[in-house]
Protein backbone atom coordinates (compact mmCIF):
# COMPACT_ATOMS: atom_id res chain seq x y z
CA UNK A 1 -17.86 -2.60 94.17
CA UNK A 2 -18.70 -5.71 92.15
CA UNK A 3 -21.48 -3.75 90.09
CA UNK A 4 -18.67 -1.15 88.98
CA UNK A 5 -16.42 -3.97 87.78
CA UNK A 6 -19.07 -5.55 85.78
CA UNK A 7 -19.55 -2.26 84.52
CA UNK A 8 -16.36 -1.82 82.75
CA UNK A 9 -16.32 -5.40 81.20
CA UNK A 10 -16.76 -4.56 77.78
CA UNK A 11 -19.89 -6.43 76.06
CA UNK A 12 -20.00 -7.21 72.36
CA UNK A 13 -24.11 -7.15 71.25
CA UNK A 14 -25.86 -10.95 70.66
CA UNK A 15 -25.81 -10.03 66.78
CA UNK A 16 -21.98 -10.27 66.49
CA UNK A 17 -21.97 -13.57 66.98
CA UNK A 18 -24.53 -13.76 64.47
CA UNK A 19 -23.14 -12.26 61.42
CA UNK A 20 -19.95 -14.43 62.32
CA UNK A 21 -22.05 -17.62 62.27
CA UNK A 22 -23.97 -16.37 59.04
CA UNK A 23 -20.91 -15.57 57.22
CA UNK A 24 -19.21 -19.07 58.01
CA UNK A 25 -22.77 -20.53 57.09
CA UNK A 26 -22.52 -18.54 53.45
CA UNK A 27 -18.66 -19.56 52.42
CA UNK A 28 -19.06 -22.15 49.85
CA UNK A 29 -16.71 -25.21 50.26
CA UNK A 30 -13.84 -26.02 47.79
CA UNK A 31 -15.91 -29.42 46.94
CA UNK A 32 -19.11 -27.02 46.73
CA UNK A 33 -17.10 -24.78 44.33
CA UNK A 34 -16.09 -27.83 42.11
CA UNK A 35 -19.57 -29.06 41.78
CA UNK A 36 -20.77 -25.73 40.68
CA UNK A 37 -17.91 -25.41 37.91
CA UNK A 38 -18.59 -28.87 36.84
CA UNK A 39 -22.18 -26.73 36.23
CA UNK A 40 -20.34 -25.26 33.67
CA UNK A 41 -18.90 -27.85 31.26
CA UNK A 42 -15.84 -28.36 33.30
CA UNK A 43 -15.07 -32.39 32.95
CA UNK A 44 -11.51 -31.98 34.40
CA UNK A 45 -10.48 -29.44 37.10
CA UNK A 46 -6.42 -28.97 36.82
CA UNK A 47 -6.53 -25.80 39.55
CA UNK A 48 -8.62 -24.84 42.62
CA UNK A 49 -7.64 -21.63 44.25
CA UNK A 50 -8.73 -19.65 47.06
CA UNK A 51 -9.91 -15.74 46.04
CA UNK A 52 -11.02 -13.18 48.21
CA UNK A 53 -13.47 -15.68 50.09
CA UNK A 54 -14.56 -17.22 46.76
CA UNK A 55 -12.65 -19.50 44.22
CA UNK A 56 -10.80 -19.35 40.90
CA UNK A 57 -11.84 -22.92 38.99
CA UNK A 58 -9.58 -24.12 36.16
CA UNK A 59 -9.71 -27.02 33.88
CA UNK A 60 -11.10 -28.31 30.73
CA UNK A 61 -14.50 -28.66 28.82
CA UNK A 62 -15.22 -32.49 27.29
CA UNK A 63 -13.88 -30.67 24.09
CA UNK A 64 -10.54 -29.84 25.35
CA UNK A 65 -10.75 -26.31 25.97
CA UNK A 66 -9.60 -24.11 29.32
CA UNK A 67 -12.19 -22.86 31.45
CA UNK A 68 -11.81 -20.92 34.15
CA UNK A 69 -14.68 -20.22 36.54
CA UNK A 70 -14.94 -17.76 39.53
CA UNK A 71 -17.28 -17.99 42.15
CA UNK A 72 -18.36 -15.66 44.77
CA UNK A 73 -18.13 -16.49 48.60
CA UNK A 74 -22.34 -17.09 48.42
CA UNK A 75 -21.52 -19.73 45.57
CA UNK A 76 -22.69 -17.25 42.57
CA UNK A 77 -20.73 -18.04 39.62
CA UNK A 78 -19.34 -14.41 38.38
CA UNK A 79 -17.27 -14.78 35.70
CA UNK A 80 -16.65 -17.89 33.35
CA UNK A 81 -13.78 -17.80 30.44
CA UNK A 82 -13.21 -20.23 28.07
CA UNK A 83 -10.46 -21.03 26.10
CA UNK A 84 -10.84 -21.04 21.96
CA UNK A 85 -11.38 -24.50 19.98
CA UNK A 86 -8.05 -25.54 19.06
């Protein structure tokens, strides 16, 4: 009787627990994402925001200017805007 019970205990596979583990491993923190804009020319972050697992950077060059930089949840920058000289 104890065999069939164990039997119907559902079992999730080793690699689950794996992908789970790499996928926390490959989020990049918010001070991560900071340092990476600052990679960028940003001097002076007014905005961090969480997006789709990644994050939406905004503040200003040393000239002034608005940049905005958004960064993938592996920490690959994939889009920068700037703002025009003023």
């Amino acid at each position: 009787m104890a065999i069939a019970t164990l039997a119907a205990i559902p079992v999730t596979p080793a690699y689950a627990d794996d992908d789970d583990d790499r996928n926390i491993r490959s989020r990049v923190s918010e001070a991560q994402a900071v340092r990476i804009a600052r990679g960028y020319g940003m001097v002076r972050v007014t905005e961090v925001e969480r997006d789709d697992g990644g994050w939406e950077i905004e503040g200003r060059d040393r000239r002034g200017r608005e940049v905005k930089v958004t960064i993938n949840r592996l920490g690959r920058v994939t889009k920068v805007e700037r703002g025009d000289d003023d």
